[in-house]
PDB file of N, CA and C in Angstrom:
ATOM      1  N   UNK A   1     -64.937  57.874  11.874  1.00  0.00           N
ATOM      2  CA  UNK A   1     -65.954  56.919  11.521  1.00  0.00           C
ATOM      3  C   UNK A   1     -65.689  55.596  12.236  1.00  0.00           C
ATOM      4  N   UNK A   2     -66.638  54.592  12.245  1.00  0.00           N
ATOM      5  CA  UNK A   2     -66.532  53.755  13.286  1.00  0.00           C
ATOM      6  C   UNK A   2     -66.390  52.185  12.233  1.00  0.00           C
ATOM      7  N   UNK A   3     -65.292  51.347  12.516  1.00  0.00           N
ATOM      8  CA  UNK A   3     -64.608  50.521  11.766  1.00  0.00           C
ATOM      9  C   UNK A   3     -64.090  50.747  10.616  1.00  0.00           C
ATOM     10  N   UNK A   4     -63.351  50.449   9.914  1.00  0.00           N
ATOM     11  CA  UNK A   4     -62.877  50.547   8.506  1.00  0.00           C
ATOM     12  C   UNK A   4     -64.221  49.858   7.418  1.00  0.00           C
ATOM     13  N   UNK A   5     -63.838  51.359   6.923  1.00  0.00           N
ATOM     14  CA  UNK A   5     -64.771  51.859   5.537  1.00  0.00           C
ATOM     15  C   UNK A   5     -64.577  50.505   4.485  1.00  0.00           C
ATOM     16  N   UNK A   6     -63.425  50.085   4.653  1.00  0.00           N
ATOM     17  CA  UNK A   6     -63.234  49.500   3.120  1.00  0.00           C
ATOM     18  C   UNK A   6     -64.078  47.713   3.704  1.00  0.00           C
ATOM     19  N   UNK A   7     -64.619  47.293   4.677  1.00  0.00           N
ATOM     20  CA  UNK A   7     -65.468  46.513   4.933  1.00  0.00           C
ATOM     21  C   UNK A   7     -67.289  46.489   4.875  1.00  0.00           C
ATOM     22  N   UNK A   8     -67.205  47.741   4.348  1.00  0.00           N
ATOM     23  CA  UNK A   8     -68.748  47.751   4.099  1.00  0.00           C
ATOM     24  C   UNK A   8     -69.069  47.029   2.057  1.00  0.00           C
ATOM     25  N   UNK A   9     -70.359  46.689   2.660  1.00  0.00           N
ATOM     26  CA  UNK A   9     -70.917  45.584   1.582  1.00  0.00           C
ATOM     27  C   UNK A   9     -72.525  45.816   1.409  1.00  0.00           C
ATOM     28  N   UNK A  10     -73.032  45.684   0.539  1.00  0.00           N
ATOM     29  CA  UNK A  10     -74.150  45.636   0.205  1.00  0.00           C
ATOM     30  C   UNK A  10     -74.851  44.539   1.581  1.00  0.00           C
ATOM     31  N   UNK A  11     -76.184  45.470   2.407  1.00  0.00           N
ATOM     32  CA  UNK A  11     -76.328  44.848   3.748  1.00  0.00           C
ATOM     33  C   UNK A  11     -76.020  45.103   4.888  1.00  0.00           C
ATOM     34  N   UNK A  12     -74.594  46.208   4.813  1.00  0.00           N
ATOM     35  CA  UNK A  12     -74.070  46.208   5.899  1.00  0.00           C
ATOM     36  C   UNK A  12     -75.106  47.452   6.549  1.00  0.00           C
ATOM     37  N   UNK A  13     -75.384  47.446   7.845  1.00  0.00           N
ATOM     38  CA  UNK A  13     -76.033  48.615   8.925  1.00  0.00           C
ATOM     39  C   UNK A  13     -75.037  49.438   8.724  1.00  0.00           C
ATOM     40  N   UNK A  14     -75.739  51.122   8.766  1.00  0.00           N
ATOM     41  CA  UNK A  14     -74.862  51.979   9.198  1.00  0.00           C
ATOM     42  C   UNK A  14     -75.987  53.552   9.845  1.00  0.00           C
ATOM     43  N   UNK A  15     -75.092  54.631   9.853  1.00  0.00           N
ATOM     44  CA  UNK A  15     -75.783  55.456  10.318  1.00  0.00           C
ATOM     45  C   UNK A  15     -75.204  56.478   8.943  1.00  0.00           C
ATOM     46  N   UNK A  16     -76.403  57.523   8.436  1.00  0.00           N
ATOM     47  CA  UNK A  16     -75.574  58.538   7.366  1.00  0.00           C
ATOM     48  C   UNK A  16     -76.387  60.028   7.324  1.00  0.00           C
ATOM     49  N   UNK A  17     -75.345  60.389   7.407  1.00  0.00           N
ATOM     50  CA  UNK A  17     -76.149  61.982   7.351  1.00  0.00           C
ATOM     51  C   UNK A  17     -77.021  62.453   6.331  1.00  0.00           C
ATOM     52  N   UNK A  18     -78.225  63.514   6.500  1.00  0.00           N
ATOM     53  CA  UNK A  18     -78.926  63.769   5.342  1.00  0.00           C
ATOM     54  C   UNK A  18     -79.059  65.322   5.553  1.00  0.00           C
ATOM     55  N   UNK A  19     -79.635  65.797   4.544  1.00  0.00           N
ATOM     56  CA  UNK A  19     -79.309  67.184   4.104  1.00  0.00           C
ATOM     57  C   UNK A  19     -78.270  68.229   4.214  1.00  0.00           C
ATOM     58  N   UNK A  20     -78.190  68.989   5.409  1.00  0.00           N
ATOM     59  CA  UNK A  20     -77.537  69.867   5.933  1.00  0.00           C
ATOM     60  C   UNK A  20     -76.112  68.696   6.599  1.00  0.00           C
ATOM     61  N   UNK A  21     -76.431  67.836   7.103  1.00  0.00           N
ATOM     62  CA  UNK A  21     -75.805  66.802   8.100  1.00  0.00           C
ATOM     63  C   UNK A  21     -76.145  67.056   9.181  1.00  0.00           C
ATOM     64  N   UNK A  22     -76.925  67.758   9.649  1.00  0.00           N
ATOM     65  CA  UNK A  22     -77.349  67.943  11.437  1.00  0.00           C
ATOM     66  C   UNK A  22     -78.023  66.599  11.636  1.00  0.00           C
ATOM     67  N   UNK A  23     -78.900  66.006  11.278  1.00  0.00           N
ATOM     68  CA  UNK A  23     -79.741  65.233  11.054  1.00  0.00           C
ATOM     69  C   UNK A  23     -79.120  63.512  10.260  1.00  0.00           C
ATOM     70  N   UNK A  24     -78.695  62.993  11.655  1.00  0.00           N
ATOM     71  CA  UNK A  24     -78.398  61.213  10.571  1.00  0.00           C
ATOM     72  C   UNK A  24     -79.359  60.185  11.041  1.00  0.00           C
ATOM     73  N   UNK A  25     -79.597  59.760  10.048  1.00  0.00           N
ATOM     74  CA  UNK A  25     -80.322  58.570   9.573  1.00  0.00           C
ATOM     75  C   UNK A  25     -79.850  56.867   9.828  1.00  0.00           C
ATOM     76  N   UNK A  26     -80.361  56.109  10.419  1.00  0.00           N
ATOM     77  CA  UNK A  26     -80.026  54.595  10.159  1.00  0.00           C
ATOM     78  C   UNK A  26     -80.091  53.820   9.551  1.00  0.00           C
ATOM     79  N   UNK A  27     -79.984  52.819   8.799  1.00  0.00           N
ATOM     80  CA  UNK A  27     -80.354  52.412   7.150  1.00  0.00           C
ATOM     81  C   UNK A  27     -79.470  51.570   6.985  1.00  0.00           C
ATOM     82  N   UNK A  28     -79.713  50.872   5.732  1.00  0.00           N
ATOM     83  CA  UNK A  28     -78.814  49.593   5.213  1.00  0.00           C
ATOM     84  C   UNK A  28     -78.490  49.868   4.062  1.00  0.00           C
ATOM     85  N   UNK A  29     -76.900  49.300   3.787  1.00  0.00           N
ATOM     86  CA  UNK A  29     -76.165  49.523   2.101  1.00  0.00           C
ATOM     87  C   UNK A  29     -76.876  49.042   1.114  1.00  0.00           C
ATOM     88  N   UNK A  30     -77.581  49.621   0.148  1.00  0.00           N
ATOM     89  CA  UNK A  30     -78.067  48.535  -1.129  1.00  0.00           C
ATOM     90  C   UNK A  30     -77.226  48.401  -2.730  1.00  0.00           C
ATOM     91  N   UNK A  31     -76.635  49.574  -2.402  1.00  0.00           N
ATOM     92  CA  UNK A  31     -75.373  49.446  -3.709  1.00  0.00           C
ATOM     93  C   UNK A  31     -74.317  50.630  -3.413  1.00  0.00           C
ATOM     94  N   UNK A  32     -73.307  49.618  -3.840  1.00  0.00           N
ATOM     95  CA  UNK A  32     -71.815  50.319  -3.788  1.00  0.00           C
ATOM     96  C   UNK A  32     -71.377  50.193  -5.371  1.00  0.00           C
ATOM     97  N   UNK A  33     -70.801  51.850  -5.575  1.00  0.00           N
ATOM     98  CA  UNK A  33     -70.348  52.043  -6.800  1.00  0.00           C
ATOM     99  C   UNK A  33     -69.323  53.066  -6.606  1.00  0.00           C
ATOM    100  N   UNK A  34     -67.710  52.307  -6.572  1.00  0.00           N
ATOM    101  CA  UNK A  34     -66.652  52.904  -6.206  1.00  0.00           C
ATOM    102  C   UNK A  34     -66.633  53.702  -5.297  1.00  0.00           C
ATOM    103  N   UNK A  35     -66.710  54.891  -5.101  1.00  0.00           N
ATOM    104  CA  UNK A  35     -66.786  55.477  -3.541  1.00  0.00           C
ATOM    105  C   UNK A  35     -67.898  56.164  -3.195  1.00  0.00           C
ATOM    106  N   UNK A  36     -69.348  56.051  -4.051  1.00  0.00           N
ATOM    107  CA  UNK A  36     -70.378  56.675  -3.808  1.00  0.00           C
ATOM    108  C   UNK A  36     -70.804  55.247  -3.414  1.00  0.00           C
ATOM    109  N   UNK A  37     -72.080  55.365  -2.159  1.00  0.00           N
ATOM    110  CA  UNK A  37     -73.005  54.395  -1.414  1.00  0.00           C
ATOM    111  C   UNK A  37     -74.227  54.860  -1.688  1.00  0.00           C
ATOM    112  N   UNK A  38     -75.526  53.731  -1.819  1.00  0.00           N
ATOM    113  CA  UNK A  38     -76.552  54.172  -1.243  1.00  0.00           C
ATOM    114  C   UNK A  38     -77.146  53.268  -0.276  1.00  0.00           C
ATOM    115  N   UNK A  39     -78.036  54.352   0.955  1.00  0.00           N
ATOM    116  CA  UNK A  39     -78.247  54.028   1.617  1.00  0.00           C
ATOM    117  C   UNK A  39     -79.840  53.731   1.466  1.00  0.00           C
ATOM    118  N   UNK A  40     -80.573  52.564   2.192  1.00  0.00           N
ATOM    119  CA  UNK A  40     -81.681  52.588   2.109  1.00  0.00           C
ATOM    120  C   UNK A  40     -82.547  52.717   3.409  1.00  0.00           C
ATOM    121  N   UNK A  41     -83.361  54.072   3.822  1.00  0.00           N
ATOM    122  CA  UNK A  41     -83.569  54.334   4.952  1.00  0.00           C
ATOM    123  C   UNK A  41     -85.050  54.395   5.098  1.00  0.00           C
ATOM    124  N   UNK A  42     -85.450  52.891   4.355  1.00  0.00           N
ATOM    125  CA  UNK A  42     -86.997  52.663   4.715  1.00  0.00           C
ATOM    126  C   UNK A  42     -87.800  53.448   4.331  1.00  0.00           C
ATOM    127  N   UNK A  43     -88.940  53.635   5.018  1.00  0.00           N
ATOM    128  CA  UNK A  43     -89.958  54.399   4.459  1.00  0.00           C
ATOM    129  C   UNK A  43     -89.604  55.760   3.712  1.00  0.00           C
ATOM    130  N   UNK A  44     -88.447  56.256   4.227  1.00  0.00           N
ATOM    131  CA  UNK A  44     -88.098  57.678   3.471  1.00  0.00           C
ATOM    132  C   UNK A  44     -87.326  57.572   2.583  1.00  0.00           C
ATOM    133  N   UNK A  45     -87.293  56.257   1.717  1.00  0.00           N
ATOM    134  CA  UNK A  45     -86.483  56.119   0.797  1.00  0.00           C
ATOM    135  C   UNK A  45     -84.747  55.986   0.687  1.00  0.00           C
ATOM    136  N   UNK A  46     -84.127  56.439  -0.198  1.00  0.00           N
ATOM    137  CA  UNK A  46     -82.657  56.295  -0.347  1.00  0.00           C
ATOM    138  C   UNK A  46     -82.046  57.813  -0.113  1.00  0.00           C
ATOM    139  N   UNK A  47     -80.877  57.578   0.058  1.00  0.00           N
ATOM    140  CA  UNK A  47     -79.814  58.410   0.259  1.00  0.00           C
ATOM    141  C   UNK A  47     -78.843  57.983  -0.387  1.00  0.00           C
ATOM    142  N   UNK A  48     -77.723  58.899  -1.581  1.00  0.00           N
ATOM    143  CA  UNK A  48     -76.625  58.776  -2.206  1.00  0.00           C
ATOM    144  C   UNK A  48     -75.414  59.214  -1.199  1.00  0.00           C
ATOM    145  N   UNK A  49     -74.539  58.636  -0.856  1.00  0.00           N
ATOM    146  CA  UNK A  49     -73.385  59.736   0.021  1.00  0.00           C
ATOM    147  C   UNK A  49     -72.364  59.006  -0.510  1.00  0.00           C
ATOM    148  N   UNK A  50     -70.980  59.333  -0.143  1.00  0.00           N
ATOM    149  CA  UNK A  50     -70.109  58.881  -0.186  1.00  0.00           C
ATOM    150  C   UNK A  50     -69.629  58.210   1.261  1.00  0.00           C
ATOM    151  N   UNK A  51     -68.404  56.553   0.970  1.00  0.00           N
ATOM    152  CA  UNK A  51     -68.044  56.336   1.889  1.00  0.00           C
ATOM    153  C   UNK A  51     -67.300  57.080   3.407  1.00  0.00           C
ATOM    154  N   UNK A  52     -67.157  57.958   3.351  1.00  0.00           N
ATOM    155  CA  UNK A  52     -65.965  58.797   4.036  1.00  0.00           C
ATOM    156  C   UNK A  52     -67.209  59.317   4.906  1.00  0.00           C
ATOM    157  N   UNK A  53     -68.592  59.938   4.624  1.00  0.00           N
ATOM    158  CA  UNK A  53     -69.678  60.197   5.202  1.00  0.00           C
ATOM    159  C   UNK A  53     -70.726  59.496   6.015  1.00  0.00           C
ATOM    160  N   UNK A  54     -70.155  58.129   5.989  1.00  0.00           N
ATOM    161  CA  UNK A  54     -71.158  57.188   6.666  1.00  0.00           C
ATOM    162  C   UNK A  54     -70.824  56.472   7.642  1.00  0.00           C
ATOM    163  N   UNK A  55     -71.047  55.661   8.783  1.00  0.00           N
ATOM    164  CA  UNK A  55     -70.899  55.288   9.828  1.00  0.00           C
ATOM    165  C   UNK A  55     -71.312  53.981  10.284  1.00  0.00           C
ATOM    166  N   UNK A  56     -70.200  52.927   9.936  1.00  0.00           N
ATOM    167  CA  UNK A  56     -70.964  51.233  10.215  1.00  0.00           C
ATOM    168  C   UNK A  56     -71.282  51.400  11.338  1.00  0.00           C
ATOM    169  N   UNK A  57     -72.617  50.396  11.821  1.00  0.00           N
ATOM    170  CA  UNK A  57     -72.949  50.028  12.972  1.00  0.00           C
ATOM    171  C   UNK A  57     -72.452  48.900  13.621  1.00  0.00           C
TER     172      UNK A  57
END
């Protein structure tokens, strides 16, 4: 993953996989709750993942 995980914040850009994971998404943090994130990827709504799965920009 690209920078250290433990610097992401509500806001921060990232990239996160969705369904299967073939397929990632670009989007912004809107809440962090211990090691689950969600992501908010605009018109298609949110995504739940965990930190270890996501990718700062």
């Amino acid at each position: 993953m690209n920078g250290n995980q433990d610097e992401l914040t509500v806001g921060t850009a990232v990239r996160v996989p969705v369904g299967d994971g073939a397929i990632w998404r670009f989007g912004w943090i809107t809440e962090i709750d211990g090691t689950k994130v969600v992501v908010d990827l605009g018109r298609d709504g949110t995504v739940t993942t965990t930190r270890d799965k996501i990718q700062r920009l």
